[in-house]
Structures are given as structure tokens and as C-alpha cells.
Protein backbone atom coordinates (compact mmCIF):
# COMPACT_ATOMS: atom_id res chain seq x y z
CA UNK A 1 15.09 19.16 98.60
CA UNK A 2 13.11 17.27 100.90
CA UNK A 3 11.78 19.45 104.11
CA UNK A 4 10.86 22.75 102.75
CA UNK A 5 10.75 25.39 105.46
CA UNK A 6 12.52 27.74 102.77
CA UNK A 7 9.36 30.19 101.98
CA UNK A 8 11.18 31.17 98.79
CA UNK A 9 11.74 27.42 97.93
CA UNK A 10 8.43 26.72 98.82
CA UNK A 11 7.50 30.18 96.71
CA UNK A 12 9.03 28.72 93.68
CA UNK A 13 7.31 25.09 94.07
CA UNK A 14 3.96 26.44 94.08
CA UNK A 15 4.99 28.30 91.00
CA UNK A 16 6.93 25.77 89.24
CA UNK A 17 3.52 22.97 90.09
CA UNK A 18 0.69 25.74 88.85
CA UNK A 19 2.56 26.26 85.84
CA UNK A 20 2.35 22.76 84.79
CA UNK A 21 -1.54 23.02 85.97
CA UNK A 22 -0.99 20.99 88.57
CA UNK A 23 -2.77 21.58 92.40
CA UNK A 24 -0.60 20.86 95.05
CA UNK A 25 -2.22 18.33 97.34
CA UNK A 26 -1.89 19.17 101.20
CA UNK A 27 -3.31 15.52 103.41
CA UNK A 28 -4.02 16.08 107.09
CA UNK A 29 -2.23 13.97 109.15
CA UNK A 30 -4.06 12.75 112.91
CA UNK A 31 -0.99 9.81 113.83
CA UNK A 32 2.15 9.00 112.92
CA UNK A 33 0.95 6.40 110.49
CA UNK A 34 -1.10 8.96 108.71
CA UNK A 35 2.57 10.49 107.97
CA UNK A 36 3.88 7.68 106.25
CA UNK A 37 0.86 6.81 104.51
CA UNK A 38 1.14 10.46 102.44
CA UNK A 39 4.88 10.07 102.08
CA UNK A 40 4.69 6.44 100.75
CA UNK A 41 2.21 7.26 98.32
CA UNK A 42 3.57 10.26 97.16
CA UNK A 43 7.34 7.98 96.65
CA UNK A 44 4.73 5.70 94.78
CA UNK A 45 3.68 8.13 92.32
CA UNK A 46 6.78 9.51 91.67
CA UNK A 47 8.11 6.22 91.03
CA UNK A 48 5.58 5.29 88.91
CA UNK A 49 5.56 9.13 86.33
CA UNK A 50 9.25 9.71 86.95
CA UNK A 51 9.06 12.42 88.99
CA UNK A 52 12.28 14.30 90.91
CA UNK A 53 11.43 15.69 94.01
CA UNK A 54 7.69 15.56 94.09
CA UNK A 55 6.03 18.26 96.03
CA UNK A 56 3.30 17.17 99.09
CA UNK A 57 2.27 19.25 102.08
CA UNK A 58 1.82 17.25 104.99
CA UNK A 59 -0.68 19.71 107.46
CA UNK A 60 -1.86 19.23 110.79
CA UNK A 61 -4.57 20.90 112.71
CA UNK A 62 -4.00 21.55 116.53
CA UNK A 63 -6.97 22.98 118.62
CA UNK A 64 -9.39 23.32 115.45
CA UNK A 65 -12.86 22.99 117.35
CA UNK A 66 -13.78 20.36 114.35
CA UNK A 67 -10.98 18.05 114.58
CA UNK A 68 -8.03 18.46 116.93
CA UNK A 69 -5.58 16.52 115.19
CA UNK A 70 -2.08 17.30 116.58
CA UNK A 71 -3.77 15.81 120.08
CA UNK A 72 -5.11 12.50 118.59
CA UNK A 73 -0.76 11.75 118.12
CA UNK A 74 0.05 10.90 121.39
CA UNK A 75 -2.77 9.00 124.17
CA UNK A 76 -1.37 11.79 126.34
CA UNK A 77 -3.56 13.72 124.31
CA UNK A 78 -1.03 16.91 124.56
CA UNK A 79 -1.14 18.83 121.46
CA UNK A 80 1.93 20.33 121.84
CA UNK A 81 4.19 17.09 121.99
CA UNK A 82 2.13 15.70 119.12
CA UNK A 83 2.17 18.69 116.88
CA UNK A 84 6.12 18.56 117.32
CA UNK A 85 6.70 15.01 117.12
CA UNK A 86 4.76 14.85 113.87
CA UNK A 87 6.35 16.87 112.07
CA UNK A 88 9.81 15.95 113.45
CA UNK A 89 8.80 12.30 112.66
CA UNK A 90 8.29 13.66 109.16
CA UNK A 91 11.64 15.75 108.96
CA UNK A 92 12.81 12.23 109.86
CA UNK A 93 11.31 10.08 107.25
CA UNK A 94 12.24 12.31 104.37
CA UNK A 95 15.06 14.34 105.41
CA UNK A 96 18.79 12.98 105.15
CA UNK A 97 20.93 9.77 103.92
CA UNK A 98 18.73 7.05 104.98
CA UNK A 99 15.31 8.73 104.57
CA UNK A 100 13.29 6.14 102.98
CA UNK A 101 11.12 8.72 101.14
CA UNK A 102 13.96 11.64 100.36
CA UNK A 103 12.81 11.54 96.64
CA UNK A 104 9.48 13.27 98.61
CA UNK A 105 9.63 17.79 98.80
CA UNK A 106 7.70 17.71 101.91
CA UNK A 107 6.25 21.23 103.08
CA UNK A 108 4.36 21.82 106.21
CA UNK A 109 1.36 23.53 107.37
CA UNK A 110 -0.48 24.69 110.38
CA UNK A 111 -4.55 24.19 109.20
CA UNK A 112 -7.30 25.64 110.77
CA UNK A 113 -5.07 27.76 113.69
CA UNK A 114 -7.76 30.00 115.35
CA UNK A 115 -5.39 33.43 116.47
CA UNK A 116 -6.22 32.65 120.20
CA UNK A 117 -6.70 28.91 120.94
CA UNK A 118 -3.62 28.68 118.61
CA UNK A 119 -1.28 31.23 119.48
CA UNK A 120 0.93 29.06 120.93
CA UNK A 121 1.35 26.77 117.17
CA UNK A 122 1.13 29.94 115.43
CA UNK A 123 3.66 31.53 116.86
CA UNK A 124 6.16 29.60 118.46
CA UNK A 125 6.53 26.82 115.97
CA UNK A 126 7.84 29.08 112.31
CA UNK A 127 10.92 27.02 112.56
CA UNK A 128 9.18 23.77 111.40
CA UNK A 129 6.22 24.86 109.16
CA UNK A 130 6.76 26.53 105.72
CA UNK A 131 2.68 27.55 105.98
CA UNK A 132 -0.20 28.14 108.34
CA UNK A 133 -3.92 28.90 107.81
CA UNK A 134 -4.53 31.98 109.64
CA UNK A 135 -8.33 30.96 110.52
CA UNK A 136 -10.61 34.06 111.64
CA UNK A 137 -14.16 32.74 110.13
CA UNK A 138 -15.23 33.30 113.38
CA UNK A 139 -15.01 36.62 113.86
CA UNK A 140 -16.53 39.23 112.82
CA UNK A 141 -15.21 40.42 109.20
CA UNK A 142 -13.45 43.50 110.11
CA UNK A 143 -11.61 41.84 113.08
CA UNK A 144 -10.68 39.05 110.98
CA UNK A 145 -9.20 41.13 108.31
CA UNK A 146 -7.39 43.49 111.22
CA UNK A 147 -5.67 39.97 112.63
CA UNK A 148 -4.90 38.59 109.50
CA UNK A 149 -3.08 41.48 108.87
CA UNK A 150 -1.30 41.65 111.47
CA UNK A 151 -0.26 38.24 111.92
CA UNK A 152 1.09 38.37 107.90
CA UNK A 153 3.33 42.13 109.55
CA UNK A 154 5.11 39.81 112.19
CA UNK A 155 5.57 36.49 110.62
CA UNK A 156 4.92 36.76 106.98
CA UNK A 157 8.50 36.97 106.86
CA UNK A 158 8.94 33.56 107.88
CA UNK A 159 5.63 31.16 106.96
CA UNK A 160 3.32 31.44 103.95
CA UNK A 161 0.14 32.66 105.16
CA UNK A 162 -3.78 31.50 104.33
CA UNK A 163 -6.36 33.70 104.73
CA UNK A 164 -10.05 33.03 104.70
CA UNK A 165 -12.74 35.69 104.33
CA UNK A 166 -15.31 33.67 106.39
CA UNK A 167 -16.86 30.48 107.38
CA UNK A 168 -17.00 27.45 105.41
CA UNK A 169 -19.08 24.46 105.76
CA UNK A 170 -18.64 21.65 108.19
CA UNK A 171 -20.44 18.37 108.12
CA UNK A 172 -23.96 18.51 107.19
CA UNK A 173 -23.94 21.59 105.60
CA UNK A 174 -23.38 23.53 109.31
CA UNK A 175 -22.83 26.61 107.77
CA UNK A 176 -24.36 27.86 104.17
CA UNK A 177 -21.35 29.57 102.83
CA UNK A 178 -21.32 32.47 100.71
CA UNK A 179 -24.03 33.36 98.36
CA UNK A 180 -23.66 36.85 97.83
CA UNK A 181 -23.12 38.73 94.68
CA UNK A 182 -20.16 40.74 96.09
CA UNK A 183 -17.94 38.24 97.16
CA UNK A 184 -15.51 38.40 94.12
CA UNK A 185 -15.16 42.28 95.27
CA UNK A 186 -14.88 41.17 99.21
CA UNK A 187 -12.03 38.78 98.49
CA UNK A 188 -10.13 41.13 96.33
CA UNK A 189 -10.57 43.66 98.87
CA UNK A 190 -9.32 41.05 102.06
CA UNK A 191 -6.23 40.26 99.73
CA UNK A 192 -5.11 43.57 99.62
CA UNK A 193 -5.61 44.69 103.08
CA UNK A 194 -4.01 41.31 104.55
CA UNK A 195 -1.29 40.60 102.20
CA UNK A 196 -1.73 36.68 102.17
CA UNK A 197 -0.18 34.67 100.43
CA UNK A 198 -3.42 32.06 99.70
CA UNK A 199 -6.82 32.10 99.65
CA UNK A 200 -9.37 29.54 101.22
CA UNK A 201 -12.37 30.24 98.75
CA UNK A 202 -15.80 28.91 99.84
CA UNK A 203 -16.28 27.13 96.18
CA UNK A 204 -18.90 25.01 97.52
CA UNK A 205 -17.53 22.37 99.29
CA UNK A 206 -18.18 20.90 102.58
CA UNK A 207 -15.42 19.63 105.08
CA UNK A 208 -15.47 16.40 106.97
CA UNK A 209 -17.98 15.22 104.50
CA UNK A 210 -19.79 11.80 104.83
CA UNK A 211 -20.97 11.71 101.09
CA UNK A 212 -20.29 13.41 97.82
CA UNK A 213 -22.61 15.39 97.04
CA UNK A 214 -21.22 18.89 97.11
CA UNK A 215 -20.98 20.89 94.09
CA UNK A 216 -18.27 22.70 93.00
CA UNK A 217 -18.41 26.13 92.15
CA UNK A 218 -15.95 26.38 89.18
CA UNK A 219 -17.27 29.16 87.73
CA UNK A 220 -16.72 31.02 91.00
CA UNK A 221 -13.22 29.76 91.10
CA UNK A 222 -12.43 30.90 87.99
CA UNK A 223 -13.73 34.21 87.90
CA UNK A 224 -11.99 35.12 91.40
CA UNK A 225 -8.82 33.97 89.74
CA UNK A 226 -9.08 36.35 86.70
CA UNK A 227 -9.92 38.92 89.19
CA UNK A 228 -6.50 38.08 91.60
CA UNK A 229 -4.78 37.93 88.56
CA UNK A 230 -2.99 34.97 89.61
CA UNK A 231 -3.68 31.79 91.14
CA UNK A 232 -3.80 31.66 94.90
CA UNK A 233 -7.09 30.02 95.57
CA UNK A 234 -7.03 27.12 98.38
CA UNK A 235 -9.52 24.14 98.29
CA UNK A 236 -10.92 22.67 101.49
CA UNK A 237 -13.58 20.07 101.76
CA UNK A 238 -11.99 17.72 98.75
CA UNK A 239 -13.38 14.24 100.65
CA UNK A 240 -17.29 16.28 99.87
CA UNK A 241 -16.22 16.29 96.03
CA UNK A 242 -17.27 13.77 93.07
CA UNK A 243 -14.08 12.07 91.52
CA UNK A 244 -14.71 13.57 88.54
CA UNK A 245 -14.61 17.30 89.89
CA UNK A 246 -11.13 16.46 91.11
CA UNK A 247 -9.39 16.85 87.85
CA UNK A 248 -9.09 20.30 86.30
CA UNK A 249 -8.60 22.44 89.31
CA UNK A 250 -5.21 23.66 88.72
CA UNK A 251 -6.90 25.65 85.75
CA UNK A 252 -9.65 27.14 87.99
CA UNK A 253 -6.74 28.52 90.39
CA UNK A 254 -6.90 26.07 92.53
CA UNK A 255 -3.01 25.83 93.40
CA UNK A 256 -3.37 23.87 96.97
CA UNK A 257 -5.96 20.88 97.35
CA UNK A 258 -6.66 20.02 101.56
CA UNK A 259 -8.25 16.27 102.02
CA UNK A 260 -8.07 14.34 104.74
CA UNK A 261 -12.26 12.78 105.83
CA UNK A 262 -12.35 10.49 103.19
CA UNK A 263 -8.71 9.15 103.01
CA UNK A 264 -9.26 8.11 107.15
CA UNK A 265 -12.68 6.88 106.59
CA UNK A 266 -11.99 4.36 103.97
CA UNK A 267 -8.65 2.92 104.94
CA UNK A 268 -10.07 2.52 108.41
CA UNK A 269 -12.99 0.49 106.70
CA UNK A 270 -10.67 -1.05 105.07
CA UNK A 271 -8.34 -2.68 107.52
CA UNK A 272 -11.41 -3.15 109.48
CA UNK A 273 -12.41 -5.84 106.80
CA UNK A 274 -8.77 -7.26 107.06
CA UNK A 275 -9.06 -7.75 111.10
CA UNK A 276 -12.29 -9.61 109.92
CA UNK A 277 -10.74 -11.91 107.83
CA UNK A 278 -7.57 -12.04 110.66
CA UNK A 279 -9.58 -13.36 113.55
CA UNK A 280 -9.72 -16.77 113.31
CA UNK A 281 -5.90 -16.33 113.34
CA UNK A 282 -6.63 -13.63 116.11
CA UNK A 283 -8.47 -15.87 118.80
CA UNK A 284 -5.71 -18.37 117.70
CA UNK A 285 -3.27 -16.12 119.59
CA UNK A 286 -0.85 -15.65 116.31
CA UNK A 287 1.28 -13.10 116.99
CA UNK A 288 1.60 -11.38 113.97
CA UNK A 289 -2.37 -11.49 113.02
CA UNK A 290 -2.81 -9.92 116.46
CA UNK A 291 -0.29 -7.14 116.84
CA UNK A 292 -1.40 -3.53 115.99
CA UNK A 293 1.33 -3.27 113.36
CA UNK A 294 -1.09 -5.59 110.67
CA UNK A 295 -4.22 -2.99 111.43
CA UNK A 296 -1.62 -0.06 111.10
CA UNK A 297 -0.21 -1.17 107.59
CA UNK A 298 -3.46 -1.91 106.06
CA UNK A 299 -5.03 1.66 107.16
CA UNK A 300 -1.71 3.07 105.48
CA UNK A 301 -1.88 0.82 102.62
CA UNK A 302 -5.53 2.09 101.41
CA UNK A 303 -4.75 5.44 102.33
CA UNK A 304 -1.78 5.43 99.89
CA UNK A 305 -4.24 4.14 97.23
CA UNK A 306 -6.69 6.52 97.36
CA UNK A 307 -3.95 9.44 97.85
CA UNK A 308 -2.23 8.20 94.33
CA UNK A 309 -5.38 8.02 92.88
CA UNK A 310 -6.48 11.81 94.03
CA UNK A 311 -2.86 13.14 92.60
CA UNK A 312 -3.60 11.73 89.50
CA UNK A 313 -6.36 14.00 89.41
CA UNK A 314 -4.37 17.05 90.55
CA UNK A 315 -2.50 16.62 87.46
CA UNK A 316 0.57 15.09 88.95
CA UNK A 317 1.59 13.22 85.83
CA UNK A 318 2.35 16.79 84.48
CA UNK A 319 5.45 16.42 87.07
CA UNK A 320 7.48 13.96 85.39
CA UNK A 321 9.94 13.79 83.14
């Protein structure tokens, strides 16, 4: 099993990891590099805890108004070729006889598709995602819950589906998130009108963070999950979190981890410190100090350190044999 487009495969992952209290960890991907920097470090960690067949979602946003990733693939800037050549380059790298990472269950997922700038990724691309995030925080409540719906009638036959009841925070605290008493009530009730398969909870977090200073609402987490009755909840907003706060979610509910700010922001500081120490060499003219494939491995490099280090605290360990 390497790319999981199965939903009852994928189904049976989620139930297999959150059974061993372990959150599955989803990392964004914004280049092709970012790809093999989540597949090399999940090969690494298996390697490391003996573990068969580990489970990662690799997820991509596409017109998300905070972060268009699929178009930051290609300079051509065109969504549509990079959402499908990122994933395909994916398929490729972990998918068949000479897959380098094959030992890696890879699942894919559609993040942050609004239902009309998206349509087209939402829609049209159920062959090569096992998951999408349905995203109506931007509309009003009752609209949201109406297109949720009916997105989960036509395709929740062929993609798991993430629902969110409304808007999270986004850099700098944009938006408060919820504070009401009610919400437990407001989620149970968007569950069973919508039929999704996950949750994106507003637990406190912020995404695209530039600190760590958000606080986790565990207790929230918790109580929603003894409500549900199972554990569905989805975690955005991970890079906002303190290291410690990482470990333990899988026993909140938390059965899907998203990160993606702080893994980018430090490996890019980081092979920004090794083009430093490279320019001597640089100026020089050596070729392989100067070539973009030096920068490239270093970003992946640190980004594979910190992604090890954040499955460790997802409980990963739990995986092996």
C-alpha cells in the first residue's frame, strides 16, 4: 500500500492509527521538493521504529485566499498543472518497483477548497485525492451546512470529506474563533446534517503562525469527542502550537494533524545559513556550491528533521513493530 485513493483503505488507516493513539500527520506541500521532504522523513521514521507501511497525507491547497499552494509548483503559476503534477510526482515517488519511498502509505488531500473558486479541484480531480476539506467558513452558517451537504450526496462516495463549522484564525489572530457556549451542540448538529467524515475544530490554534503562542483548547477537544462519540476531530494551525502541546492529541480526538508554516519557515532559514557559508565557494564560480540543487537539499533536509521530530509527538512510535 503506498497511494491510497481507496476511501475504505484509507477508512481503515485512520482507524487502525487512532487506535494506537496515534494522529495522523497531513504536511502541505507548495513545490516539488516539499514532496520529497515529507516522504523522506516519513521513510526515516519508519526506518528508525520499524514501521510497515507508515501512514502520511501529503495535502495541497489550490486557490485558498491565504496561501495558494498548488500555483507556487510551477513559475507558470497555473494551479491546475501544479495541483496535478504534485500529486502525480508523488504517485511517482512512492508508488511501484523503484519508488524510493514505497515503504511510505501516502494519502492525499485537497485543503482549504472554497465550493466556488475550487470547483474545478473539487470536482474534477476524485481520481487522485483520497480527501478534501470542503471549506465554507465563509459563508453564512446555514449555506455552509446546505453545501457541505451536498457536496458529501455527490462525491462522498468517492473522497473523505472535512467539514468546518466556521472560520478559524489566520495570522495574527485575523479572526477570534469560537467562544460560544453552544458550540459542542452546533458541531454535533453540522455532523449530522452534512454527513462528514472529519471535523476541523477551532481548538484554539492559529494558522500560518509566526510564533507559538496559541493555546490549545484540550478540554474543548475532548469534550466534543465524547459528544461525537468517536474521534473525527481535525487540527489546523499545528506551526502556532508549543512542542509540548504536540504530544497527546490522538487522546483528545485529534485523528488528523495539518502543519505546514513552520516546517517552510525554518528549513528556508536554514539553507539560507548554508548559502552563507557557500559563497565564498559561490563567487568562486564552483559549480556545485552554486547550483539550486545544494539550496533545494538543505530546505528538504531541515524540513525532514523537524517533520520526524513532530511524528514523534503524534505518537508514531506506537506504529512499529
Amino acid at each position: 500500500m503506498s497511494f491510497v485513493t481507496d476511501m475504505d483503505a484509507a477508512k481503515k488507516i485512520f482507524e487502525e492509527t487512532a487506535a494506537k493513539d496515534v494522529s495522523v500527520a497531513l504536511f502541505c506541500a507548495g513545490g516539488f521538493w516539499n514532496i520529497e521532504a515529507i516522504l523522506f522523513a516519513a521513510n526515516n521514521f519508519a526506518e528508525k521504529h520499524g514501521i510497515k507501511d507508515i501512514p502520511v497525507v501529503v495535502a495541497m491547497t489550490c486557490l485558498y485566499s491565504h496561501m495558494q499552494q498548488a500555483k507556487r509548483f510551477t513559475y507558470s503559476g497555473d494551479e491546475r498543472i501544479g495541483l496535478r503534477a504534485g500529486f502525480e510526482y508523488c504517485r511517482t515517488l512512492c508508488d511501484g518497483p523503484r519508488a524510493p519511498y514505497k515503504n511510505v502509505s501516502v494519502m492525499t488531500h485537497l485543503d482549504h477548497a472554497d465550493p466556488a473558486r475550487d470547483s474545478w479541484a473539487l470536482t474534477e480531480n476524485t481520481d487522485i485525492l483520497t480527501s478534501v476539506m470542503f471549506d465554507g467558513q465563509e459563508y453564512p452558517y446555514e449555506q455552509n451546512v446546505e453545501m457541505t451537504k451536498e457536496y458529501v450526496r455527490k462525491y462522498g462516495d468517492k473522497v473523505l470529506v472535512e467539514g468546518i463549522i466556521e472560520g478559524l484564525a489566520v495570522g495574527a489572530c485575523e479572526k477570534e474563533g469560537s467562544k460560544s457556549d453552544d458550540y459542542i451542540e452546533k458541531a454535533l448538529k453540522f455532523i449530522s446534517e452534512t454527513g462528514v467524515d472529519f471535523l476541523v475544530a477551532d481548538l484554539g490554534t492559529e494558522q500560518q503562525s509566526i510564533g507559538t503562542e496559541a493555546v490549545y483548547l484540550g478540554g474543548r477537544a475532548r469534550a466534543l469527542t465524547e459528544a461525537l462519540g468517536r474521534r473525527m476531530l481535525v487540527l489546523h494551525g499545528v506551526s502556532s502550537m508549543k512542542n509540548e502541546d504536540i504530544h497527546g492529541l490522538a487522546a483528545d480526538g485529534v485523528v488528523r494533524v495539518n502543519m505546514w508554516t513552520r516546517i517552510v519557515r525554518e528549513s528556508g532559514q536554514y539553507a539560507a545559513r548554508k548559502l552563507q557559508e557557500r559563497m565564498k565557494s559561490i563567487e568562486n564560480g564552483d559549480f556545485e556550491a552554486t547550483e539550486a540543487t545544494a539550496y533545494i537539499n538543505d530546505n528538504i533536509l531541515e524540513a525532514a528533521r523537524v517533520m520526524e521530530y513532530v511524528m514523534g509527538g503524534l505518537g508514531y512510535e506506537n506504529l512499529g513493530s
